[in-house]
C-alpha atoms as a PDB file:
ATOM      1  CA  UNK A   1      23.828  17.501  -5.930  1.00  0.00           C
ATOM      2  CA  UNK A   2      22.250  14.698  -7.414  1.00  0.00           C
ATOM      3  CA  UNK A   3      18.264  13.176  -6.686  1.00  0.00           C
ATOM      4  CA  UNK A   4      18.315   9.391  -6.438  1.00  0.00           C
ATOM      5  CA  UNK A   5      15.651   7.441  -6.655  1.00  0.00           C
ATOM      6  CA  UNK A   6      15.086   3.949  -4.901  1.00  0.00           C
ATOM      7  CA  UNK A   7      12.392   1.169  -5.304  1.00  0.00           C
ATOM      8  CA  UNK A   8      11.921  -0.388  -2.109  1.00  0.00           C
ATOM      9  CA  UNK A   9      10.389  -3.687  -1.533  1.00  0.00           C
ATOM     10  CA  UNK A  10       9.936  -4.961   2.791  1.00  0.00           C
ATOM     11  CA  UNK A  11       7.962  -7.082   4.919  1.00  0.00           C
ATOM     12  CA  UNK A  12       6.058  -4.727   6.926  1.00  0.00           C
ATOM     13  CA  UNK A  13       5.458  -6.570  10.099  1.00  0.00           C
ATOM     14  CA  UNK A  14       7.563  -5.845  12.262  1.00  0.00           C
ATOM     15  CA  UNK A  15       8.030  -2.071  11.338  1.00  0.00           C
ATOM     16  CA  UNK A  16       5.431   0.724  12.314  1.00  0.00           C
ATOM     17  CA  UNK A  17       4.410   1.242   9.084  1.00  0.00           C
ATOM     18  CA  UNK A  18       6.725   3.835   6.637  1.00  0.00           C
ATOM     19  CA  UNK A  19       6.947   7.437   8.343  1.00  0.00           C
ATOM     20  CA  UNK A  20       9.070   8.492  10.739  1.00  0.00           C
ATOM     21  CA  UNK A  21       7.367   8.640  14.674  1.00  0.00           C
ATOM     22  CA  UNK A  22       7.947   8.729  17.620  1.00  0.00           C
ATOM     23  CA  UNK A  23       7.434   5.752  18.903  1.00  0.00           C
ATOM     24  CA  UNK A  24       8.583   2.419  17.004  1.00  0.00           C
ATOM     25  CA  UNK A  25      10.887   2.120  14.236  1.00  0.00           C
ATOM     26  CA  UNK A  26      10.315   2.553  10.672  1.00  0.00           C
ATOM     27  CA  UNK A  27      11.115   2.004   6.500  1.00  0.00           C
ATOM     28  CA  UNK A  28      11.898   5.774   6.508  1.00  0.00           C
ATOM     29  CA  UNK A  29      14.086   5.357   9.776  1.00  0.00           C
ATOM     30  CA  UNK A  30      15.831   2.760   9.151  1.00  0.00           C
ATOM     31  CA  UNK A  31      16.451   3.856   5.249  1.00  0.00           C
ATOM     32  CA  UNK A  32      17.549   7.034   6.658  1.00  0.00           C
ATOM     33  CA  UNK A  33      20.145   5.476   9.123  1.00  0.00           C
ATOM     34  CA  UNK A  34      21.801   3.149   6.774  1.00  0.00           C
ATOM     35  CA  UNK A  35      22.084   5.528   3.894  1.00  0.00           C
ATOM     36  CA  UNK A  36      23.889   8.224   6.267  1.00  0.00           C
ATOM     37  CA  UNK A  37      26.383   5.864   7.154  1.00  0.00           C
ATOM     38  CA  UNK A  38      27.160   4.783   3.470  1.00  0.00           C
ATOM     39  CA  UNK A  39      27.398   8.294   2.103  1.00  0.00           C
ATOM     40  CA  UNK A  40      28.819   9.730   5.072  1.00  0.00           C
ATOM     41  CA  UNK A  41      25.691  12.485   4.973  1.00  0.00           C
ATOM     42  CA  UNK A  42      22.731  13.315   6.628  1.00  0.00           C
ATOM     43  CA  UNK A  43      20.064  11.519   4.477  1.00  0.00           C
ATOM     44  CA  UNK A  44      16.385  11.871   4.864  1.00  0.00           C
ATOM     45  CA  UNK A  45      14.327   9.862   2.228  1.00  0.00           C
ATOM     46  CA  UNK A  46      10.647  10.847   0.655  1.00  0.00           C
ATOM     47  CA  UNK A  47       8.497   8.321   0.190  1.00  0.00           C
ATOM     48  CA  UNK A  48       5.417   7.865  -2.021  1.00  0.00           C
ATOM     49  CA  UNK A  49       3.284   5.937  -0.352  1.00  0.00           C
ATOM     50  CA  UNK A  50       3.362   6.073   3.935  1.00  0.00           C
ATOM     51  CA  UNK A  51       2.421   2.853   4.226  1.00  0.00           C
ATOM     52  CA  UNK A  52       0.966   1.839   7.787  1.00  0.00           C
ATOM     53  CA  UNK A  53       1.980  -0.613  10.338  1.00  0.00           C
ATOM     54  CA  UNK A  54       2.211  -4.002   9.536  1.00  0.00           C
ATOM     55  CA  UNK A  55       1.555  -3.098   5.563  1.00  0.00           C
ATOM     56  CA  UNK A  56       3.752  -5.055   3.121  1.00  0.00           C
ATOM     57  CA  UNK A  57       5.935  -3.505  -0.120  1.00  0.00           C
ATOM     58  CA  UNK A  58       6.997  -5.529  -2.784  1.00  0.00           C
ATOM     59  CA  UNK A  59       7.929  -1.720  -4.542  1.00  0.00           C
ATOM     60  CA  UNK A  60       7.512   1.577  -2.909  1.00  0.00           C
ATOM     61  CA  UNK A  61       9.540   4.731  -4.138  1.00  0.00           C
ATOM     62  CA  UNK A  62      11.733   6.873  -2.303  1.00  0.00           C
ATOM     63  CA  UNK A  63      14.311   9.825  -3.391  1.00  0.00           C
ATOM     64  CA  UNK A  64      16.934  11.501  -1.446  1.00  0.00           C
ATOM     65  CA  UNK A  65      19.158  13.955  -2.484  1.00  0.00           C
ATOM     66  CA  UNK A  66      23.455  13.229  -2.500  1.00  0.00           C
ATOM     67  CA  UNK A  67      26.976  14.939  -3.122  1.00  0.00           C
ATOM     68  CA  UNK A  68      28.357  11.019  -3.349  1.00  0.00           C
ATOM     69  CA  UNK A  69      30.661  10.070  -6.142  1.00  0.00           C
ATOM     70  CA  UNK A  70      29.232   6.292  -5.721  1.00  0.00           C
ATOM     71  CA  UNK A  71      26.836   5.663  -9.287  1.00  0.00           C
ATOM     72  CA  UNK A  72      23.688   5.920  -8.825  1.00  0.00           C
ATOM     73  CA  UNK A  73      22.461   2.123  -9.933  1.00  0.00           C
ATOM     74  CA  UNK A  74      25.291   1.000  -7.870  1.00  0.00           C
ATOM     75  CA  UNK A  75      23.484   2.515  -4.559  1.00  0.00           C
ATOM     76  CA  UNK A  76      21.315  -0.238  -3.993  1.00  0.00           C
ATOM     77  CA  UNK A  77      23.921  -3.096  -3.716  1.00  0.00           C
ATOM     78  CA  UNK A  78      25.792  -0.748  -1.146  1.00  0.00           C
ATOM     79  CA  UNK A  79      22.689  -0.449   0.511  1.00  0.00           C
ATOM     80  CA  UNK A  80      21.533  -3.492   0.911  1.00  0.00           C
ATOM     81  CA  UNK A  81      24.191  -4.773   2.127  1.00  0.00           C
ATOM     82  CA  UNK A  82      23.715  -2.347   5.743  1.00  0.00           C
ATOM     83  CA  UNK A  83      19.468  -3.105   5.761  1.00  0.00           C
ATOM     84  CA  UNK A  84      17.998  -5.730   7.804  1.00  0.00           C
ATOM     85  CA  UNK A  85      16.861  -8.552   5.349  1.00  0.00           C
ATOM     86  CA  UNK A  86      13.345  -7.920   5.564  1.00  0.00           C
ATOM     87  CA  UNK A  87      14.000  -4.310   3.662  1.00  0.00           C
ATOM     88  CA  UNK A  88      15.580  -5.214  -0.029  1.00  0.00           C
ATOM     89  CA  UNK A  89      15.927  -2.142  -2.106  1.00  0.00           C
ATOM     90  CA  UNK A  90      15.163  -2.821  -5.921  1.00  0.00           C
ATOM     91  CA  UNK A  91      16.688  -0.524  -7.730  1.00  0.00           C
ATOM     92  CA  UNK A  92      18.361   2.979  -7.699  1.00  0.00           C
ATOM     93  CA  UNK A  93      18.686   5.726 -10.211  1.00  0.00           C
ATOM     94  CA  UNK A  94      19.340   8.888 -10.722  1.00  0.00           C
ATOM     95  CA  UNK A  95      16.457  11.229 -11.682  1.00  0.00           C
ATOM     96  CA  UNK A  96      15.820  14.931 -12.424  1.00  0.00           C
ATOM     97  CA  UNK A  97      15.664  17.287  -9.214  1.00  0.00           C
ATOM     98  CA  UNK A  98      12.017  18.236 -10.134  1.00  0.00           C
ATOM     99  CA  UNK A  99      10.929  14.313  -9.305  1.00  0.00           C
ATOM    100  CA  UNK A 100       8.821  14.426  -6.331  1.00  0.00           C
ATOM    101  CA  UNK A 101       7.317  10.770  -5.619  1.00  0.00           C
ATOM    102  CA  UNK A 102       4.318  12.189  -4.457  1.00  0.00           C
ATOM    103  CA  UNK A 103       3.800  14.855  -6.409  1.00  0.00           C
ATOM    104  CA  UNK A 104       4.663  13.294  -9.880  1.00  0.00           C
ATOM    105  CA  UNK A 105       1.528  12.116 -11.386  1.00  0.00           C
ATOM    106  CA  UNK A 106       1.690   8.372 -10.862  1.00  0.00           C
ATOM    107  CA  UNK A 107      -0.249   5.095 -10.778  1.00  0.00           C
ATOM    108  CA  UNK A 108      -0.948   3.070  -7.448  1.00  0.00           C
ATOM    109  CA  UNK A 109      -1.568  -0.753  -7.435  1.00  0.00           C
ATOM    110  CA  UNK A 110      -2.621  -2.819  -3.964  1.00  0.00           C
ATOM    111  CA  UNK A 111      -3.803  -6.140  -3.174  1.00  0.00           C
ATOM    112  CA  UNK A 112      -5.222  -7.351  -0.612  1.00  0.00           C
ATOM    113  CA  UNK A 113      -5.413 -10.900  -0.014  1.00  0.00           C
ATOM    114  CA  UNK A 114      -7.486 -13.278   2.440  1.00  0.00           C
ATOM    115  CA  UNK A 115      -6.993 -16.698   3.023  1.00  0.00           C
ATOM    116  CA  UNK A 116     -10.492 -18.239   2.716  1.00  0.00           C
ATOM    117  CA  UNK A 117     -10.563 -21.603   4.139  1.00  0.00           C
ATOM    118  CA  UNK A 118     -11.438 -23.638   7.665  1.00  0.00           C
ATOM    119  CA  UNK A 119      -7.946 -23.815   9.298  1.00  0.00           C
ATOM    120  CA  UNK A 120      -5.342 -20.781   8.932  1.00  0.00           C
ATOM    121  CA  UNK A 121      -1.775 -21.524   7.474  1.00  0.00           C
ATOM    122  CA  UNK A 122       0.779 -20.713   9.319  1.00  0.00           C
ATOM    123  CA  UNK A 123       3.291 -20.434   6.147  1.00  0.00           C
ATOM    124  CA  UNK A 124       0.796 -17.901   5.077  1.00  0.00           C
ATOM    125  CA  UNK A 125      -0.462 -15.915   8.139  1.00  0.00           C
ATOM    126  CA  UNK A 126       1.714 -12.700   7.474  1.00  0.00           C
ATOM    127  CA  UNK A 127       0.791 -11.801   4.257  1.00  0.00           C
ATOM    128  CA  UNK A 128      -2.999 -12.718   4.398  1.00  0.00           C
ATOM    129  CA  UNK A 129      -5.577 -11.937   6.482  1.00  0.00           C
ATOM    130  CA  UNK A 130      -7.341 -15.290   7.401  1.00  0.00           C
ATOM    131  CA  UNK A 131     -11.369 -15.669   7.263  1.00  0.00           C
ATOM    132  CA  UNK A 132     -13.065 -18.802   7.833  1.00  0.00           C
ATOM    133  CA  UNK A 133     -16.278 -18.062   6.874  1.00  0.00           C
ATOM    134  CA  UNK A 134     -17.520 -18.802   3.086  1.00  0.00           C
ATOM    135  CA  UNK A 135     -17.158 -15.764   0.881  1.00  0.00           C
ATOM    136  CA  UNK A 136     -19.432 -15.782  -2.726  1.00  0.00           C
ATOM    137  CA  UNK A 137     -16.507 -14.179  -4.688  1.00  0.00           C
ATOM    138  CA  UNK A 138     -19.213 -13.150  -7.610  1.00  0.00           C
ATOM    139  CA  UNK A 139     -20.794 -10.828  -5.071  1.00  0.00           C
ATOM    140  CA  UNK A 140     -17.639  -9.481  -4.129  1.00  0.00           C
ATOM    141  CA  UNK A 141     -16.406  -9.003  -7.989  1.00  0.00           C
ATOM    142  CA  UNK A 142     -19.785  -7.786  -8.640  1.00  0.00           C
ATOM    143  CA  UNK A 143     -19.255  -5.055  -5.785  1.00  0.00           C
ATOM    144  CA  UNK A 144     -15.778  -4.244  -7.034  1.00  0.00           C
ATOM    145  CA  UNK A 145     -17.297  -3.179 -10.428  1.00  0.00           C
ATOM    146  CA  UNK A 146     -18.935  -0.039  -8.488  1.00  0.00           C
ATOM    147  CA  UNK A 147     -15.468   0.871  -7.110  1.00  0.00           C
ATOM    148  CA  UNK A 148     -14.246   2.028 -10.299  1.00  0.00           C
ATOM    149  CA  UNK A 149     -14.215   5.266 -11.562  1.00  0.00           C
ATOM    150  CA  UNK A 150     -13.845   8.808 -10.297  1.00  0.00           C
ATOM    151  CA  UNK A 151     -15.640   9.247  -6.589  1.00  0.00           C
ATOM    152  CA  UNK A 152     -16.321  10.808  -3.341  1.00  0.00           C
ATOM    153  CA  UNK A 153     -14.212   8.068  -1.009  1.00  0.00           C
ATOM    154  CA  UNK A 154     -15.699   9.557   2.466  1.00  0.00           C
ATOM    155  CA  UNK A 155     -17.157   6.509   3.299  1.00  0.00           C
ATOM    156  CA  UNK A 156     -13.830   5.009   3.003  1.00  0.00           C
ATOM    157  CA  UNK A 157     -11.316   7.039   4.272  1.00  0.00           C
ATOM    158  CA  UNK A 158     -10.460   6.707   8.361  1.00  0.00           C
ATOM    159  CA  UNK A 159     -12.070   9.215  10.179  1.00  0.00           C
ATOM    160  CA  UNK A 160      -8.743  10.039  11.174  1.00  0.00           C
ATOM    161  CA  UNK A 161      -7.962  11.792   7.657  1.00  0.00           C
ATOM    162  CA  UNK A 162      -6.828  15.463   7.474  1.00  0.00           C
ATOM    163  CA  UNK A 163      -7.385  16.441   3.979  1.00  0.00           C
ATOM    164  CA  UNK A 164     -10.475  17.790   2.161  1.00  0.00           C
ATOM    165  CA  UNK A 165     -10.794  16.860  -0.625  1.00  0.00           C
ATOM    166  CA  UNK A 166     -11.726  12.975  -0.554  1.00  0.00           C
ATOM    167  CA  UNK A 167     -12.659  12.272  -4.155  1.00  0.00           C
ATOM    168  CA  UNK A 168      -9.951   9.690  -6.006  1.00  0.00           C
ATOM    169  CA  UNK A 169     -10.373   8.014  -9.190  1.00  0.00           C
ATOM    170  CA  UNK A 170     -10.290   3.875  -9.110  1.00  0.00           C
ATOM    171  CA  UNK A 171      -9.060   2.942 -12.490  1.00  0.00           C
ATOM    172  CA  UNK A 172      -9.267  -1.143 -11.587  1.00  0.00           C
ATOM    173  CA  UNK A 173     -10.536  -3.235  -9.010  1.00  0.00           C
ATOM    174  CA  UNK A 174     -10.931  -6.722  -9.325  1.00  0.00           C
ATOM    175  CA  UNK A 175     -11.606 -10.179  -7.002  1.00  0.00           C
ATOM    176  CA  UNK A 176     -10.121 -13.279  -7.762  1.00  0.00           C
ATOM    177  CA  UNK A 177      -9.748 -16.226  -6.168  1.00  0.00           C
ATOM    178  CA  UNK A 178      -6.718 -18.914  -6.511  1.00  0.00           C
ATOM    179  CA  UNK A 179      -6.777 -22.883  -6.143  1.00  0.00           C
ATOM    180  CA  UNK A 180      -4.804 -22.217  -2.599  1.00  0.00           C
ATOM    181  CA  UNK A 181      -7.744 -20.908  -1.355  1.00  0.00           C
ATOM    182  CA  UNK A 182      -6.512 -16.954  -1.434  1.00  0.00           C
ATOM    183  CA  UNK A 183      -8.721 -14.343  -2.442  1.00  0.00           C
ATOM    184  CA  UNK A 184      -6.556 -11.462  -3.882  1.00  0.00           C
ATOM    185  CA  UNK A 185      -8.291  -8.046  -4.481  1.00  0.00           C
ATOM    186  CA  UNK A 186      -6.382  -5.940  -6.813  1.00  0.00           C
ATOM    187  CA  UNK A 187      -6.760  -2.324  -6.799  1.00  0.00           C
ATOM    188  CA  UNK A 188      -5.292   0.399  -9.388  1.00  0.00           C
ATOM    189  CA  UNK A 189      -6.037   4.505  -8.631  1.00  0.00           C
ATOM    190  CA  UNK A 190      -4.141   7.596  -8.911  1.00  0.00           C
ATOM    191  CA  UNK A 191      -4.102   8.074  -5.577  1.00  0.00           C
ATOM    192  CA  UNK A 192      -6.043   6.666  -2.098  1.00  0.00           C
ATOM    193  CA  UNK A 193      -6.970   7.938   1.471  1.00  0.00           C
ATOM    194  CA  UNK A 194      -5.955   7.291   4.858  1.00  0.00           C
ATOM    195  CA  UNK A 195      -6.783   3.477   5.460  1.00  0.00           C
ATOM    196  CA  UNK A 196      -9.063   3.278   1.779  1.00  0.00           C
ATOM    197  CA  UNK A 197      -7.495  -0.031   0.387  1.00  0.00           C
ATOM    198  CA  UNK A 198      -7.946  -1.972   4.016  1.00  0.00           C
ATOM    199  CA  UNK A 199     -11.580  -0.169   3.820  1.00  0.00           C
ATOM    200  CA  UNK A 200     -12.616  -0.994   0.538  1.00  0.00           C
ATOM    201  CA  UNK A 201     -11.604  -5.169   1.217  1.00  0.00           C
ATOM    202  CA  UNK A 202     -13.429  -4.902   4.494  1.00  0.00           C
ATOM    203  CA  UNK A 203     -16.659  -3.777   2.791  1.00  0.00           C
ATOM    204  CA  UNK A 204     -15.937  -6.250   0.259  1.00  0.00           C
ATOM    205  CA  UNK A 205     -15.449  -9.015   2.781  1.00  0.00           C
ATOM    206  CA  UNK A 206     -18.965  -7.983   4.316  1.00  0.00           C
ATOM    207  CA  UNK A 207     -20.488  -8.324   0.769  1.00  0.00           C
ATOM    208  CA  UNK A 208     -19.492 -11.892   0.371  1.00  0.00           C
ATOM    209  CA  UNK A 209     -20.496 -13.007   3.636  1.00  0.00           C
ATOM    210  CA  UNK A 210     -23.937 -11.616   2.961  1.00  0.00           C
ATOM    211  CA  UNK A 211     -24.055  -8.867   5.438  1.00  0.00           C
ATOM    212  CA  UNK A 212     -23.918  -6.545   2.662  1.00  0.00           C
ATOM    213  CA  UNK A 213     -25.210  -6.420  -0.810  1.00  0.00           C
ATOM    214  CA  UNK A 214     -22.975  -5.765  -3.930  1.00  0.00           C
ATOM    215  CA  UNK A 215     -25.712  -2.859  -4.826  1.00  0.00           C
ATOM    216  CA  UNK A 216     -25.384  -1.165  -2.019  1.00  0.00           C
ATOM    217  CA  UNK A 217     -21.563   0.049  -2.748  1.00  0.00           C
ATOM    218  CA  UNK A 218     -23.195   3.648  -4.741  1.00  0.00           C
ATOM    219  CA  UNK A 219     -25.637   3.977  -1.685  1.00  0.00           C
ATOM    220  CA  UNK A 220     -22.276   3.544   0.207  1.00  0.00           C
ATOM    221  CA  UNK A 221     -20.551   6.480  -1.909  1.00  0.00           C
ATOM    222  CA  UNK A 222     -23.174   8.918  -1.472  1.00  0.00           C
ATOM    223  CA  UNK A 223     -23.789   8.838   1.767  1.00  0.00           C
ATOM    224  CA  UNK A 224     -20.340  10.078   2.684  1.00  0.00           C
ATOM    225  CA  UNK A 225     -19.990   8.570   6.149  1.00  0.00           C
ATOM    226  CA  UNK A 226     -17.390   5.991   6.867  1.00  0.00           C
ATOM    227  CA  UNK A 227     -20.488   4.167   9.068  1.00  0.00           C
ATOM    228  CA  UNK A 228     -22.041   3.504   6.010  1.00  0.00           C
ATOM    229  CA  UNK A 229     -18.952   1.167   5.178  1.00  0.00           C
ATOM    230  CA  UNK A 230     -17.440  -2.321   6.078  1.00  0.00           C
ATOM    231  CA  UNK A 231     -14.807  -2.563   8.699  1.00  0.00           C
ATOM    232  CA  UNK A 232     -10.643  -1.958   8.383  1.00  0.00           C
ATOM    233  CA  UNK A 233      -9.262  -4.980   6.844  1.00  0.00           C
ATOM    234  CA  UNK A 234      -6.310  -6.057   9.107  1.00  0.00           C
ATOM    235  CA  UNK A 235      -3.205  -4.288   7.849  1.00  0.00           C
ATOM    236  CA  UNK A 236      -1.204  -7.970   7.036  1.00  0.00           C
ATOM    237  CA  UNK A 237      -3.136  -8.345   4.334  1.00  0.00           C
ATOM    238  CA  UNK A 238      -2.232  -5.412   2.531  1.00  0.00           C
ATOM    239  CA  UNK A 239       1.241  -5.236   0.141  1.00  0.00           C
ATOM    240  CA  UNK A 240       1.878  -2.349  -2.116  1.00  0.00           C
ATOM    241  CA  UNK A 241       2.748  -3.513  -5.657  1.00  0.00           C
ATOM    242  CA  UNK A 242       4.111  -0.974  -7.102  1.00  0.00           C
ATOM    243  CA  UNK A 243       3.845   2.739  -8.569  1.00  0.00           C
ATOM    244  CA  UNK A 244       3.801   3.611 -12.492  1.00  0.00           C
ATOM    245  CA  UNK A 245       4.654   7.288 -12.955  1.00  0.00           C
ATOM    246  CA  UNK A 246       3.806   8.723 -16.078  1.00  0.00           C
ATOM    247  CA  UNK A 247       4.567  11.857 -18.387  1.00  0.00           C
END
C-alpha cells in the first residue's frame, strides 16, 4: 500500500467548496470519482484545507492511499486527463504513510484580492471581489500589522465554528495594491478558522473605507465576539496559494 500525495490547483466557482455533502458537487467528489476509475479502487482523498464554496486553489494538498503499480509522479498526468478542466492536479508523489495533510505541521498562505475601481471587469469578476468605493490602502496595511502574531481569532471565526480552541498564530499579513487597480491581501499562519481569511479582508475592507479604524484591530481581538468584526468577504475573492510543510 502506498500514500500518494497530490497538489491540487481549481477554480472554485462552480464547486461547493472542497468536502464532500450532500447537496452539490465537490473537489473531494469529483477527485474521488475520477481516481476510482483510474486505479480501479475505491479512493477517498484527505484534504488539507476544506476550502468553501466558490473559494479558489492555485495548490491545495490531498493524499490517498493505493495498491496501483502506476508511479507515483506519473498519477497526475493520468489524472488529469479524467478531471473537468477547471481542476488541474500539480503534482503527485509518493510520501511516507505517517503524512497526514492536516496533521503535519505546515504553513498556510491566502490572498484575497478586491478590485478597487468605479466599473467592475468582467475578465476579472471571478477571482476578485469588486468594491467601488475608495479604499486608503495605508490604513488597511497599517491594520494588517496587528494581525500578526499569535492570537485569540474569536472575533474572526464564523459563529458557525465547532472547535475550542480559537487561538492561531499569523506569521504575515500584508496589503498591496497593483497598477490594475487590485488590492491583494496576503496572509501566512499555521493554521485558520472557519471563514477567518474572508473575515479578516472584510474587517480590513471596513478599515479603508473609514468605518473602522486600523487601531481598533487589538480592541477587536480581545473582545472575542465575531460582532466586534467586519463582515465575510465574498468567497470569489479568496484563492489558496499554497501549503509549506515543514520538519
Amino acid at each position: 500500500m502506498k500514500r500518494i500525495k497530490l497538489v491540487v490547483a481549481y477554480d472554485g466557482t462552480n464547486y461547493c467548496g472542497w468536502q464532500i455533502q450532500p447537496s452539490g458537487i465537490t473537489i473531494e467528489e469529483v477527485l474521488n470519482h475520477a481516481l476510482t476509475k483510474i486505479l480501479g479502487e475505491k479512493i477517498r482523498v484527505i484534504g488539507a484545507s476544506r476550502t468553501d464554496s466558490g473559494v479558489h486553489s492555485l495548490g491545495n494538498v490531498a493524499v490517498f492511499d493505493t495498491n496501483t503499480r502506476i508511479p507515483p509522479d506519473k498519477i497526475c498526468y493520468a489524472l488529469n486527463q479524467k478531471l473537468p478542466e477547471d481542476i488541474v492536479v500539480q503534482s503527485s508523489c509518493e510520501v511516507s504513510q505517517d503524512f497526514h495533510p492536516r496533521h503535519c505541521y505546515s504553513e498556510k498562505t491566502y490572498e484575497y484580492k478586491i478590485l478597487n475601481r468605479k466599473m467592475p471587469m468582467p475578465t476579472l469578476c471571478r477571482y476578485t471581489y469588486f468594491y467601488y468605493r475608495n479604499l486608503d490602502i495605508k490604513k488597511m496595511q497599517k491594520a494588517a500589522e496587528y494581525i500578526v502574531g499569535r492570537h485569540d481569532f474569536k472575533s474572526f471565526c464564523s459563529v458557525k465554528t465547532s472547535v475550542e480552541d480559537t487561538v492561531r498564530e499569523v506569521l504575515s499579513c500584508t496589503v498591496t495594491k497593483s497598477m490594475e487597480d487590485i488590492i491583494t491581501i496576503r496572509i501566512t499562519g499555521t493554521g485558520f478558522l472557519y471563514n477567518m481569511v474572508r473575515i479578516i479582508a472584510g474587517t480590513l475592507i471596513s478599515v479603508g473605507v473609514g468605518e473602522l479604524e486600523p487601531d481598533s484591530i487589538p480592541e477587536i481581538l480581545k473582545r472575542r465576539e465575531r460582532s466586534a468584526a467586519g463582515a465575510t468577504a465574498p468567497a470569489k475573492g479568496l484563492t489558496m496559494i499554497g501549503i509549506t510543510y515543514k520538519e
